[in-house]
Protein backbone atom coordinates (compact mmCIF):
# COMPACT_ATOMS: atom_id res chain seq x y z
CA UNK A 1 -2.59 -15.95 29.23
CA UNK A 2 -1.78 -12.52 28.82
CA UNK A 3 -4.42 -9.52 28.93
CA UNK A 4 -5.64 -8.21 26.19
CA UNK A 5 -4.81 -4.51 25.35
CA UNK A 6 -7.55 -2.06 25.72
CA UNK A 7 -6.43 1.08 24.05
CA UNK A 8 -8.38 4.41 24.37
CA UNK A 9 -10.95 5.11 22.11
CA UNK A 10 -8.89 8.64 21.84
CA UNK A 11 -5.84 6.43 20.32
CA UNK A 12 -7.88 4.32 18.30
CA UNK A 13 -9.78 7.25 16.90
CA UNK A 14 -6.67 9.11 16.25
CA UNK A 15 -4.97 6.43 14.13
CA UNK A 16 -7.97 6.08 12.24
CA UNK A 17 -7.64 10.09 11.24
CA UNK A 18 -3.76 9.96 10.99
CA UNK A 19 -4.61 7.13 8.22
CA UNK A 20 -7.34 9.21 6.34
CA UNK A 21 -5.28 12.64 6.78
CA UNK A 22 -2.01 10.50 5.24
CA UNK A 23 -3.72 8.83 2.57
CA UNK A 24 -4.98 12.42 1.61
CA UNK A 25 -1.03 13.71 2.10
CA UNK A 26 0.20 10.98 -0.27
CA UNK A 27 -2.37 11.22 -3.04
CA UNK A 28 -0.68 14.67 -3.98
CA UNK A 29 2.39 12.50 -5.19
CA UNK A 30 0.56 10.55 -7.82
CA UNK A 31 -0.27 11.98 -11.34
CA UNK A 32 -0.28 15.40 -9.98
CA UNK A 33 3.34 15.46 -10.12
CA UNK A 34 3.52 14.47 -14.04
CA UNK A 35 0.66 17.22 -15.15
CA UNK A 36 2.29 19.78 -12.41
CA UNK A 37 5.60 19.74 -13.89
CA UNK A 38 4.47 19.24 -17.59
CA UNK A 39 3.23 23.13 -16.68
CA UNK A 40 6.40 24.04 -15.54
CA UNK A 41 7.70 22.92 -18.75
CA UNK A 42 9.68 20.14 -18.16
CA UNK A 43 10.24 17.67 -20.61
CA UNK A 44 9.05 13.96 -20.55
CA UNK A 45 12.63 12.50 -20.11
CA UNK A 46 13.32 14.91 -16.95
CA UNK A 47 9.41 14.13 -15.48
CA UNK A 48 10.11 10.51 -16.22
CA UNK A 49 13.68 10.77 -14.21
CA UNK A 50 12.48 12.41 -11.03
CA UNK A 51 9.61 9.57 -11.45
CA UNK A 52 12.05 7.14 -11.52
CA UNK A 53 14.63 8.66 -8.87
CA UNK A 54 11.31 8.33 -6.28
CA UNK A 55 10.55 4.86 -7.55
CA UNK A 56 14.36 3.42 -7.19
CA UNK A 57 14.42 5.13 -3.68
CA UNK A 58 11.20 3.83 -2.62
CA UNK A 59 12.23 0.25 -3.79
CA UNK A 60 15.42 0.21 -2.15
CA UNK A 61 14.66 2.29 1.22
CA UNK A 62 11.70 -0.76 1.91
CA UNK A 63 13.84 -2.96 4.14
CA UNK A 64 16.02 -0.16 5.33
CA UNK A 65 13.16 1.31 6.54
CA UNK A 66 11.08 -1.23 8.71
CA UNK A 67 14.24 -1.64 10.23
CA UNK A 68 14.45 1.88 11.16
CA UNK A 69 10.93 1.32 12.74
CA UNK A 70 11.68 -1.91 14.46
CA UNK A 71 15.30 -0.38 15.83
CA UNK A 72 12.80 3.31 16.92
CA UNK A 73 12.26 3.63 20.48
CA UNK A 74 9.11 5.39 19.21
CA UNK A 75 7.11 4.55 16.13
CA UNK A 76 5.08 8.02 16.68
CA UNK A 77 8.01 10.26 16.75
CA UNK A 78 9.46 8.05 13.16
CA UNK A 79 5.67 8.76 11.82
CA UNK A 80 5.97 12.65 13.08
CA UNK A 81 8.99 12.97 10.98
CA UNK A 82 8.34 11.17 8.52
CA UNK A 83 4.98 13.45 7.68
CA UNK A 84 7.16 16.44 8.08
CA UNK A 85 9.32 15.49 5.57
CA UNK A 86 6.45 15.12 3.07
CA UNK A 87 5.07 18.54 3.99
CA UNK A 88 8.49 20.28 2.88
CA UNK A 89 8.82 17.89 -0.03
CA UNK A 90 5.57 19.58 -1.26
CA UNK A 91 6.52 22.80 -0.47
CA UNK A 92 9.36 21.84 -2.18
CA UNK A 93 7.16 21.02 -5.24
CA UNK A 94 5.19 24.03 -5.14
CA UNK A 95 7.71 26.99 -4.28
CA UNK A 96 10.80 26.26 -6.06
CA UNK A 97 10.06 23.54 -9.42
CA UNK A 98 13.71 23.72 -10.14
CA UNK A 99 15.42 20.08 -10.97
CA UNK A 100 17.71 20.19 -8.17
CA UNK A 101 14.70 21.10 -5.75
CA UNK A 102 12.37 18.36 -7.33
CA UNK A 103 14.56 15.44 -6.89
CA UNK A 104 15.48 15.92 -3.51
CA UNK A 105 11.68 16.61 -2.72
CA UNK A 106 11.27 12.98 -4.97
CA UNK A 107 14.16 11.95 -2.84
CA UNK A 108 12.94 12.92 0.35
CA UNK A 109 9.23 11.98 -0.12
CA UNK A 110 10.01 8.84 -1.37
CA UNK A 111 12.51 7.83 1.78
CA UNK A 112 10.06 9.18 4.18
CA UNK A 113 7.10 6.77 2.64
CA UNK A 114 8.92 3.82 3.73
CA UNK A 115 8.90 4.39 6.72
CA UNK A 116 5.45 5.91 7.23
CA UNK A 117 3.68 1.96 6.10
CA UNK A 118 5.82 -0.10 8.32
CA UNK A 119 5.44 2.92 11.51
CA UNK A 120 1.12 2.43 10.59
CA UNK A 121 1.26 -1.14 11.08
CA UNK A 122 3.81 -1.17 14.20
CA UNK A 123 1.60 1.59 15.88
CA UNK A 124 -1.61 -0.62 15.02
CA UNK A 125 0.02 -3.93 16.59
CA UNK A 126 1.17 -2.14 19.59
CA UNK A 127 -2.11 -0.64 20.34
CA UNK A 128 -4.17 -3.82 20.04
CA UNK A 129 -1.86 -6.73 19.94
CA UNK A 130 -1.19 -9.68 17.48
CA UNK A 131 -5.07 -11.41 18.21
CA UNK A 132 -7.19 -8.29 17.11
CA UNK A 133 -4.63 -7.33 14.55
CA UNK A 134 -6.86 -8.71 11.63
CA UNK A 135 -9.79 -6.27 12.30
CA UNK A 136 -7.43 -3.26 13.17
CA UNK A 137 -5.89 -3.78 9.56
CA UNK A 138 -9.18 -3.55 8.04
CA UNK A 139 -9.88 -0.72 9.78
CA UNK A 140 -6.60 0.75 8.24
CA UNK A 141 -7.75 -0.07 4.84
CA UNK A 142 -10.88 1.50 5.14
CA UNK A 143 -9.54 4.70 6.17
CA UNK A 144 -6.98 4.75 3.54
CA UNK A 145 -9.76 3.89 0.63
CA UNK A 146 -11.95 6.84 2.16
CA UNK A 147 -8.62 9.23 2.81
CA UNK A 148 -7.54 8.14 -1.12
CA UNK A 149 -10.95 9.04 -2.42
CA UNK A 150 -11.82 12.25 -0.60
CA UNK A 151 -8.11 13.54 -1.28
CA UNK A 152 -8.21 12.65 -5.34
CA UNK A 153 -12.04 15.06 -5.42
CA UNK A 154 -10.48 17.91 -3.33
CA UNK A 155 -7.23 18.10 -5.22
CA UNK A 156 -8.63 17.57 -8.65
CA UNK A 157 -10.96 20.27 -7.61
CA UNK A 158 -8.22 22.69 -6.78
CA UNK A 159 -6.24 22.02 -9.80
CA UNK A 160 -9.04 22.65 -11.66
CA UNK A 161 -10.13 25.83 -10.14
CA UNK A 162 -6.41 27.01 -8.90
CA UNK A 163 -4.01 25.83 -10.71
CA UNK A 164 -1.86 22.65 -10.56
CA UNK A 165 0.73 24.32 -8.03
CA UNK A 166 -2.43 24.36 -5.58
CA UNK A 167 -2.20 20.85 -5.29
CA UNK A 168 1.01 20.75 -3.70
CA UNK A 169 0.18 23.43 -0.95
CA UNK A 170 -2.73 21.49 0.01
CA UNK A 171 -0.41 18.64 0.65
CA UNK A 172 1.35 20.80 2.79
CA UNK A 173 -1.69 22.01 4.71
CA UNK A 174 -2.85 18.25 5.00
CA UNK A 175 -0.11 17.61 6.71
CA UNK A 176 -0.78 19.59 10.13
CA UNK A 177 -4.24 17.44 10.71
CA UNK A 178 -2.11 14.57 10.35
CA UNK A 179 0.08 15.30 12.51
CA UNK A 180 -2.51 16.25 14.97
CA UNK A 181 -4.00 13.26 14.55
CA UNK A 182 -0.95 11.53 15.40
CA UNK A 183 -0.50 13.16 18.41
CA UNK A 184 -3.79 12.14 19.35
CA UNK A 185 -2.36 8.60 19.42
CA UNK A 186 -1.15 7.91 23.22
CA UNK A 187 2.26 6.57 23.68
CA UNK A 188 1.69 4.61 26.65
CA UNK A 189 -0.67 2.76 24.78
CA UNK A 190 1.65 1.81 22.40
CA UNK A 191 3.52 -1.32 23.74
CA UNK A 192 7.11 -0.62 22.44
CA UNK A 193 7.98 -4.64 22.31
CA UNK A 194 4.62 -5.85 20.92
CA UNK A 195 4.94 -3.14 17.94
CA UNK A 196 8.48 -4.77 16.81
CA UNK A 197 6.66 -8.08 17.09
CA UNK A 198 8.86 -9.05 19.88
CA UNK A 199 8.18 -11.01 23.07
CA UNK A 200 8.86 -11.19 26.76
CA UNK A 201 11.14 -13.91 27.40
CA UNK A 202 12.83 -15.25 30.43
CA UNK A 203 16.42 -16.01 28.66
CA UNK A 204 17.33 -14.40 25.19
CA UNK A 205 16.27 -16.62 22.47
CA UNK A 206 18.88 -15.70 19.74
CA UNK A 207 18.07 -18.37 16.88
CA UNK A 208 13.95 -16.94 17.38
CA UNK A 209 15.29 -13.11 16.59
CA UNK A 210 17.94 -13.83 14.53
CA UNK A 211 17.68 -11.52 11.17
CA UNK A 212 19.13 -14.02 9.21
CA UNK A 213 17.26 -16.66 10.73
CA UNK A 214 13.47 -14.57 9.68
CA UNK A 215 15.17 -14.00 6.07
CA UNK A 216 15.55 -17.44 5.88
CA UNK A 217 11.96 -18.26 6.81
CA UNK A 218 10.28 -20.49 4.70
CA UNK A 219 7.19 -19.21 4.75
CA UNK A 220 7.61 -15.40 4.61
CA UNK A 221 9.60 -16.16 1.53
CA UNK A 222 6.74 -18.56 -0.15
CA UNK A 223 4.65 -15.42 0.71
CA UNK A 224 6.64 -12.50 -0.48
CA UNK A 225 6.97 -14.37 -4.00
CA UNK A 226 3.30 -14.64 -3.70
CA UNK A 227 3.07 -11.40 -3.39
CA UNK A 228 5.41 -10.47 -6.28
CA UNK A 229 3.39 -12.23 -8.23
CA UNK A 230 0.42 -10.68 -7.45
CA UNK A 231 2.10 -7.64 -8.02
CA UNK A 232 3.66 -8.79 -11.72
CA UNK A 233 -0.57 -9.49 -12.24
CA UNK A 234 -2.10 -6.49 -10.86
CA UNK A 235 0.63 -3.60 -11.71
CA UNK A 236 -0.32 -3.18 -15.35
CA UNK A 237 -3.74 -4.08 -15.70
CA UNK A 238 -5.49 -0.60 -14.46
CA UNK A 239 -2.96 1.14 -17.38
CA UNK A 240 -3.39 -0.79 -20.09
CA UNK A 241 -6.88 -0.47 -19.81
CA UNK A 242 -6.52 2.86 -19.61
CA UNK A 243 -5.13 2.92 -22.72
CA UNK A 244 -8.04 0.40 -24.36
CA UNK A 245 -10.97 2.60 -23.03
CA UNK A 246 -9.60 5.54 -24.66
CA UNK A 247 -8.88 4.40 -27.92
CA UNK A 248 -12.02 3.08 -27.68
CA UNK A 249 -13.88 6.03 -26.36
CA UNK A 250 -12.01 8.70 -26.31
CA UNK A 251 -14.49 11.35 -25.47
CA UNK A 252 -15.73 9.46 -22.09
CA UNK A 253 -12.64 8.21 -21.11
CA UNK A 254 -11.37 10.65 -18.23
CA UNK A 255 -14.88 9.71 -16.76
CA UNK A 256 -14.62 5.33 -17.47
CA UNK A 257 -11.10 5.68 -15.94
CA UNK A 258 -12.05 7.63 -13.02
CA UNK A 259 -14.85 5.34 -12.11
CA UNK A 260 -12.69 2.11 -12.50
CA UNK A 261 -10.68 3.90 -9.73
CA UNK A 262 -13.61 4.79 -7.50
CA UNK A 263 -15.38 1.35 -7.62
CA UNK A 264 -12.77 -0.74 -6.02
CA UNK A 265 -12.03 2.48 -3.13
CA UNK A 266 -15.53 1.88 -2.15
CA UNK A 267 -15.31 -1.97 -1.81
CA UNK A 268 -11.99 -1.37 -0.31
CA UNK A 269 -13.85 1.09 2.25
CA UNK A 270 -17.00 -1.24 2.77
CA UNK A 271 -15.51 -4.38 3.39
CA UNK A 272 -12.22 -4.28 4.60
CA UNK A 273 -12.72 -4.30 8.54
CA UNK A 274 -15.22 -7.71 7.53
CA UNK A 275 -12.28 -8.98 5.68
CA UNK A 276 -10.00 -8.81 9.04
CA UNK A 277 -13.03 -10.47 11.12
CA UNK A 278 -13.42 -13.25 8.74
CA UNK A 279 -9.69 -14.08 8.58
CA UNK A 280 -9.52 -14.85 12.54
CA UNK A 281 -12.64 -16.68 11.89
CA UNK A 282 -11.98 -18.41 8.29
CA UNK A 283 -8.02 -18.61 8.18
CA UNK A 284 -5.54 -16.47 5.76
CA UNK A 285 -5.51 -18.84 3.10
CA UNK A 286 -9.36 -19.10 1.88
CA UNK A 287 -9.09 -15.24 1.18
CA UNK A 288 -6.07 -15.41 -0.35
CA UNK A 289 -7.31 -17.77 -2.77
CA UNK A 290 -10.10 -15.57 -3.51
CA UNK A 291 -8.33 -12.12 -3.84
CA UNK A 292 -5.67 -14.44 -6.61
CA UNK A 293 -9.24 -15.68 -8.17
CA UNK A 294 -10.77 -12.50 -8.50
CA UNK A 295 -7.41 -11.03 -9.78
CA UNK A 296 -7.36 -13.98 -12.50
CA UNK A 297 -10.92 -13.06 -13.78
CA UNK A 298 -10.32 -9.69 -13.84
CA UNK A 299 -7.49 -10.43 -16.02
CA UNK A 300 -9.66 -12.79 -18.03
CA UNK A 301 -12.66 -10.23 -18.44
CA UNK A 302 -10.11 -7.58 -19.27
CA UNK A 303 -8.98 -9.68 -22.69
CA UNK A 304 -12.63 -10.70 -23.59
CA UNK A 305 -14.97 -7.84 -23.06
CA UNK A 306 -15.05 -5.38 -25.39
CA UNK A 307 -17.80 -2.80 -24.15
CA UNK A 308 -15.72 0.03 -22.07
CA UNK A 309 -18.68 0.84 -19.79
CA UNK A 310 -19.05 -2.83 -19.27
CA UNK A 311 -14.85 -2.54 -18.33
CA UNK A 312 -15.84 -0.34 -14.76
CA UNK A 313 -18.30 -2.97 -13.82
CA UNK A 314 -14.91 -5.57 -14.02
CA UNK A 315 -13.27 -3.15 -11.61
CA UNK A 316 -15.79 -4.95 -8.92
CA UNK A 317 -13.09 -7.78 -8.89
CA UNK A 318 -10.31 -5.44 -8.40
CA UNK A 319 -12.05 -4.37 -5.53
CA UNK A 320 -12.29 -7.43 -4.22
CA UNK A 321 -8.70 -8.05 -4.54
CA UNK A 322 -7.62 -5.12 -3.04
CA UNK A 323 -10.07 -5.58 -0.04
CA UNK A 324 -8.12 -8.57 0.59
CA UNK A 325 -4.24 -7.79 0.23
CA UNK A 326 -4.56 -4.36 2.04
CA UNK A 327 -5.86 -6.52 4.93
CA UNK A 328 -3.77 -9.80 4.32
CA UNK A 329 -0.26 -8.33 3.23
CA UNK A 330 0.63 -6.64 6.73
CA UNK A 331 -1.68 -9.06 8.65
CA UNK A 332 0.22 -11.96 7.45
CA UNK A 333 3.26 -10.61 8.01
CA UNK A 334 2.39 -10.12 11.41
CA UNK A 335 1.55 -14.00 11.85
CA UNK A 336 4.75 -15.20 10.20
CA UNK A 337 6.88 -12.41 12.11
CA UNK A 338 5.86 -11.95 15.78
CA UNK A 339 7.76 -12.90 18.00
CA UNK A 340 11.06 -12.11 16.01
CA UNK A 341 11.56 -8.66 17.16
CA UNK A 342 11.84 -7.91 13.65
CA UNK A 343 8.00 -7.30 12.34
CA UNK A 344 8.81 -4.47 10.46
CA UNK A 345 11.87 -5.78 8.49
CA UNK A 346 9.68 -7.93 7.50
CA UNK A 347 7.20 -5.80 5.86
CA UNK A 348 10.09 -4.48 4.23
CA UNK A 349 11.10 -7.51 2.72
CA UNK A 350 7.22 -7.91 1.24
CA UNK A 351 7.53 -4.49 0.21
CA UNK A 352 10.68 -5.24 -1.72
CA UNK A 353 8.70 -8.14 -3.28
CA UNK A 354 5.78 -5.59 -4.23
CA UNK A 355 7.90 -2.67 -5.33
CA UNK A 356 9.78 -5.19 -7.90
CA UNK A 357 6.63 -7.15 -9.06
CA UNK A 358 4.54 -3.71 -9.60
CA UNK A 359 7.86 -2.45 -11.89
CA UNK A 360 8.74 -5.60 -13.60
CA UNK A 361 4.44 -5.66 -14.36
CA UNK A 362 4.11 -2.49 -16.68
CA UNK A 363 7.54 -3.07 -18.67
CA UNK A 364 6.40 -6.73 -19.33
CA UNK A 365 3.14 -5.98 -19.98
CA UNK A 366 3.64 -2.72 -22.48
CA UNK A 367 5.63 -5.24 -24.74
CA UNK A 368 4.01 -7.83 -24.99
CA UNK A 369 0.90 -5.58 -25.71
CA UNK A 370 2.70 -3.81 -28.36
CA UNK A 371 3.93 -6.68 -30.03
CA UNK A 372 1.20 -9.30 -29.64
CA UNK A 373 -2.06 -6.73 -28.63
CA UNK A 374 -3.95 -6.35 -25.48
CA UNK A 375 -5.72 -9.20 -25.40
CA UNK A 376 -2.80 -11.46 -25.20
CA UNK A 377 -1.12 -8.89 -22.82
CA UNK A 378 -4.52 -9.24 -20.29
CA UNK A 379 -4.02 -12.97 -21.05
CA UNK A 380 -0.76 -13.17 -19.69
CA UNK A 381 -1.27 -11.40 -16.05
CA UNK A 382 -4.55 -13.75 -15.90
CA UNK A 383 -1.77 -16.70 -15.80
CA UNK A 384 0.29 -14.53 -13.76
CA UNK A 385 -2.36 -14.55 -11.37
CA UNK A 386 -2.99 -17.81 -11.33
CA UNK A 387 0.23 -18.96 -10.66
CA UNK A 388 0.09 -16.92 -7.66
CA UNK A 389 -3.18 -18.89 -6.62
CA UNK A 390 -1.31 -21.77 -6.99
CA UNK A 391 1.55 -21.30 -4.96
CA UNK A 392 -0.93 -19.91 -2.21
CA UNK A 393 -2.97 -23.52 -2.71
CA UNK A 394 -0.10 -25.68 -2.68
CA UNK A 395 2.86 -23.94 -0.77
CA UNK A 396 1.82 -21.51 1.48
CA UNK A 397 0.64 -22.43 5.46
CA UNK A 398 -1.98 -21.18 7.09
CA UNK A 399 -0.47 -18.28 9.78
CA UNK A 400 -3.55 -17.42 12.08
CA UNK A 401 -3.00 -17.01 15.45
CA UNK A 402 -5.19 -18.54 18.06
CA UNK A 403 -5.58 -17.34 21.72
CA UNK A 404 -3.80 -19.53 24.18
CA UNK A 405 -4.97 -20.21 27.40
């Protein structure tokens, strides 16, 4: 049996600060972008095509990009650039809001993102290996919930007191502790094979890390439709209730919305490491039954309850949900994966899944709500949902890994 890695606590702290210090980075590309350039004057149509320049780059760049990562000698040095290149997007953003200078900061931001997830998780697996994986993850997700939550404050804070531009060079800043942190990480530690999700073997084993041969997988495929699904569920929902609580309260709506968004970072950021525990211990497949269950009710509550302060208390479920799939998604793909060579490709090829699921979800959803209401809309991603719980019940495998000895 092979030895278990023991990585420094130095490298293991430093991801864990790389993680918070990039989640803070990327939350300056959300919504800030929309208000920032509604200031500059831009019109809706030119704001909505940089949005979807970023979004069509980010969808397409997903598989491109973990094989980047899986074909990188190093998975820091990918991560290195790839934060630089966010830095001077935002500068990009905040010296010189020009259309030309946008999109290619869009552009540019939006190519560098896909490789930053699948460089996280190969980083993660090479530190600890494909056994503690499960906890590592939730350590990821925790980080990420507290770097999302801490970054939204601070930069709503400067906006507020600045000016919307200020956003944007705190992005930049943000990105020298990152990169700090990342140099924090120690290389050596970083087994080069085990990040790809490859292993040691005495003859090449060309069907095992054939590309075509993990495309044609049958259960990363059953999974990355289960995904899609989720995504088709889960994409809309925090939007169109968005738009219910303020039509129905209008005046307390920046504050309902704001704490629908807080409540499931905090459940993300309490219980995602015991979320990677309990799937070595339980399996993949119970949680993933419960994140599609709690996805379905919240879909269910969403088209029943009419109270909007009784709508952030619902939010509990999308915490729950999101617990799970930040932990599952790349821990699953690890299962299915290792030993391929090719563990990053195939987050890329879940990622597609997401990226089309999340896109196809608001379209959908906005027409059938403006045809038929929001009730029905809320209806419909319920039975999304639970279609997705039923292909995880009746089609997909359980992937854990056991120790051999």
């Amino acid at each position: 049996m092979e030895a278990a890695p023991t990585p420094s606590r130095e490298s293991l702290r430093g991801l864990d600060w790389f993680i918070f210090f990039l989640a803070d980075v990327q939350t300056g590309f959300g919504p800030f972008v929309a208000v920032y350039l509604t200031t500059q004057k831009w019109t809706q149509v030119e704001i909505g095509f940089v949005l979807s320049i970023g979004g069509l780059v980010a969808l397409i760049g997903q598989m491109p990009g973990g094989a980047i990562v899986d074909a990188a000698r190093s998975e820091r040095l990918v991560a290195g650039l790839a934060i630089a290149t966010i830095g001077v997007s935002a500068l990009g953003y905040a010296a010189w809001p020009i259309f030309p200078v946008v999109v290619a900061a869009a552009t540019l931001h939006a190519a560098a993102s896909c490789v930053l997830g699948p460089a996280i998780a190969a980083i993660s697996l090479g530190l600890v290996g494909p056994l503690a994986i499960g906890e590592r993850f939730g350590r990821n997700a925790r980080f990420a919930s507290l770097g999302n939550g801490v970054a939204a404050a601070v930069m709503g804070t400067c906006g507020y007191l600045l000016s919307s531009r200020s956003v944007f060079l705190v992005t930049f800043i943000l990105a020298i502790p990152t990169l700090l942190s990342l140099a924090r990480i120690r290389e050596r530690e970083i087994d080069a094979a085990r990040a790809h999700g490859a292993l040691l073997r005495a003859a090449p084993d060309a069907e095992s890390t054939s590309v075509l041969g993990l495309m044609r997988q049958r259960t990363l495929l059953i999974f990355a439709g289960s995904i899609l699904l989720l995504q088709l569920a889960n994409g809309a929902m925090l939007p169109l209730m968005a738009g219910v609580v303020t039509t129905r309260s209008s005046q307390w709506a920046p504050v309902l919305i704001a704490a629908c968004i807080i409540v499931p970072q905090a459940i993300v950021a309490l219980t995602s490491p015991s979320v990677g525990r309990k799937a070595q211990r339980w399996g993949r497949r119970p949680l993933l039954l419960m994140g599609f269950a709690a996805l379905a009710i919240r879909g269910v509550l969403f088209a029943t309850v009419r109270d909007p302060y009784l709508l952030v208390a619902v939010q509990v479920f999308d915490g729950i949900t999101a617990a799970v799939f930040s932990v599952m998604i790349p821990l699953i793909v690890a299962d299915v994966a290792f030993g391929s060579g090719h563990f990053n490709l195939a987050q890329g090829i879940v990622g597609t899944a997401t990226g089309i699921g999340a896109s196809l979800s608001t379209v959908l959803a906005g027409y059938v709500s403006d045809r038929f209401g929001s009730s029905i809309a809320f209806s419909g991603l319920a039975v999304v949902a639970t279609a997705g719980l039923a292909v995880i019940w009746f089609a997909m495998p359980e992937t854990r890994r056991s120790a051999r000895p």
